[in-house]
Protein backbone atom coordinates (compact mmCIF):
# COMPACT_ATOMS: atom_id res chain seq x y z
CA UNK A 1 293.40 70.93 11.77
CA UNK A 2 294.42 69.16 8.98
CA UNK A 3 297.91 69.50 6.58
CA UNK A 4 295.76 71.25 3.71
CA UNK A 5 294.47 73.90 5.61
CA UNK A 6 296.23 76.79 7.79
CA UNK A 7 294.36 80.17 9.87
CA UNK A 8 295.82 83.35 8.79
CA UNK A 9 293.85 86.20 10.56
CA UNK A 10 291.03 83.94 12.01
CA UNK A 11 290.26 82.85 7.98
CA UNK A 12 290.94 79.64 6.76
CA UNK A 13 292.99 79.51 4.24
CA UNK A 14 294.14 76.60 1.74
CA UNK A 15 298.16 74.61 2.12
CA UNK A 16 299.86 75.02 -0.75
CA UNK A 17 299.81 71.32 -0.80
CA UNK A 18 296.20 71.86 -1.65
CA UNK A 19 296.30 73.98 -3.71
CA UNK A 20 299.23 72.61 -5.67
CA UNK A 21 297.14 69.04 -5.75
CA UNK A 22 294.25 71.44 -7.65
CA UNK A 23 296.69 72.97 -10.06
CA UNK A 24 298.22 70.04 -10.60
CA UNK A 25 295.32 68.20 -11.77
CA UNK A 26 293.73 70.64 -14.15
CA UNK A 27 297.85 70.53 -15.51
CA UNK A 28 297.82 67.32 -16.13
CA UNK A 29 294.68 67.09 -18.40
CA UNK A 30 296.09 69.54 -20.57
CA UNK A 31 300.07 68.76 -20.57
CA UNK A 32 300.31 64.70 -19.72
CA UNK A 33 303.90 65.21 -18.58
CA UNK A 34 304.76 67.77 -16.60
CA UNK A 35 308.56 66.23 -15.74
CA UNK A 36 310.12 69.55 -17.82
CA UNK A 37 308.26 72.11 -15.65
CA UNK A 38 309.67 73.40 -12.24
CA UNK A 39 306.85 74.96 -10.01
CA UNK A 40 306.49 77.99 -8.31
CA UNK A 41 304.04 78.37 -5.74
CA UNK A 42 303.03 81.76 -4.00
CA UNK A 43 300.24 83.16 -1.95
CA UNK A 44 299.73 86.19 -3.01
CA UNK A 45 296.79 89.06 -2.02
CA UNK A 46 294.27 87.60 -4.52
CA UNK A 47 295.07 84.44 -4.01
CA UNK A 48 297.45 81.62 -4.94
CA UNK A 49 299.97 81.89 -7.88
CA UNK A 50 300.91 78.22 -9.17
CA UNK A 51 303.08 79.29 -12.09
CA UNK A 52 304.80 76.14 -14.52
CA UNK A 53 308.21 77.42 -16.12
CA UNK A 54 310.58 74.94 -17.85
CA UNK A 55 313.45 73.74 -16.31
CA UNK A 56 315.83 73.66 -19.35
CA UNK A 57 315.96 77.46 -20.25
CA UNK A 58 316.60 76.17 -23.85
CA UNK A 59 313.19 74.87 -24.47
CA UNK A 60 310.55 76.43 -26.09
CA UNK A 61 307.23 77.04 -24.95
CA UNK A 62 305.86 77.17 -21.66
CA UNK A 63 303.48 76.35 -19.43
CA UNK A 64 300.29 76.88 -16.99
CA UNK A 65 299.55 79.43 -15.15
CA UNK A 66 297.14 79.66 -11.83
CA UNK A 67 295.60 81.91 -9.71
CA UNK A 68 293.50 79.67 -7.23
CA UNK A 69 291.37 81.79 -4.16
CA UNK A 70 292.97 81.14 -0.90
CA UNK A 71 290.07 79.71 0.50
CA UNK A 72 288.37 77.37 -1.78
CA UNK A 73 290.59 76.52 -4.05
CA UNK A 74 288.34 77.37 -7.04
CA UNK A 75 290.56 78.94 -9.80
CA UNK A 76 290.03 82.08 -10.45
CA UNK A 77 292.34 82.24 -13.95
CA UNK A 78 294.16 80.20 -15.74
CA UNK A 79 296.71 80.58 -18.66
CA UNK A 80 298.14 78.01 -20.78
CA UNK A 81 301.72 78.90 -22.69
CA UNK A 82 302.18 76.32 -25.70
């Protein structure tokens, strides 16, 4: 079994490594740089939560937000904070 996948319950479910390479992607068309964001990364019931917040609380703006499915890695919904 490879890095990107894990078993949780006899279902395969996506890393976060994965998943983070997904979010990351779709991120990047929209942002370029993505150097001011920290990352938070969560697997939640519906899914994963890949949620962008600005490191430097005294910035404005904000960034993307993810909900990918646990198994494919299709996303589900996505948010964008300008």
């Amino acid at each position: 079994m490879s890095n990107s996948v894990m078993r949780t319950s006899g279902a395969t479910t996506l890393a976060g490594d994965r998943i983070l390479a997904i979010a990351q992607a779709d991120a990047s068309a929209v942002y370029q740089n993505l150097a001011a964001y920290r990352i938070h990364l969560v697997l939640e019931s519906d899914g994963w939560h890949v949620d962008y917040e600005l490191s430097d609380p005294r910035l404005k703006g904000g960034g993307p937000h993810y909900v990918l499915d646990a198994h494919t890695g299709e996303i589900i919904s996505k948010r964008y904070e300008q």
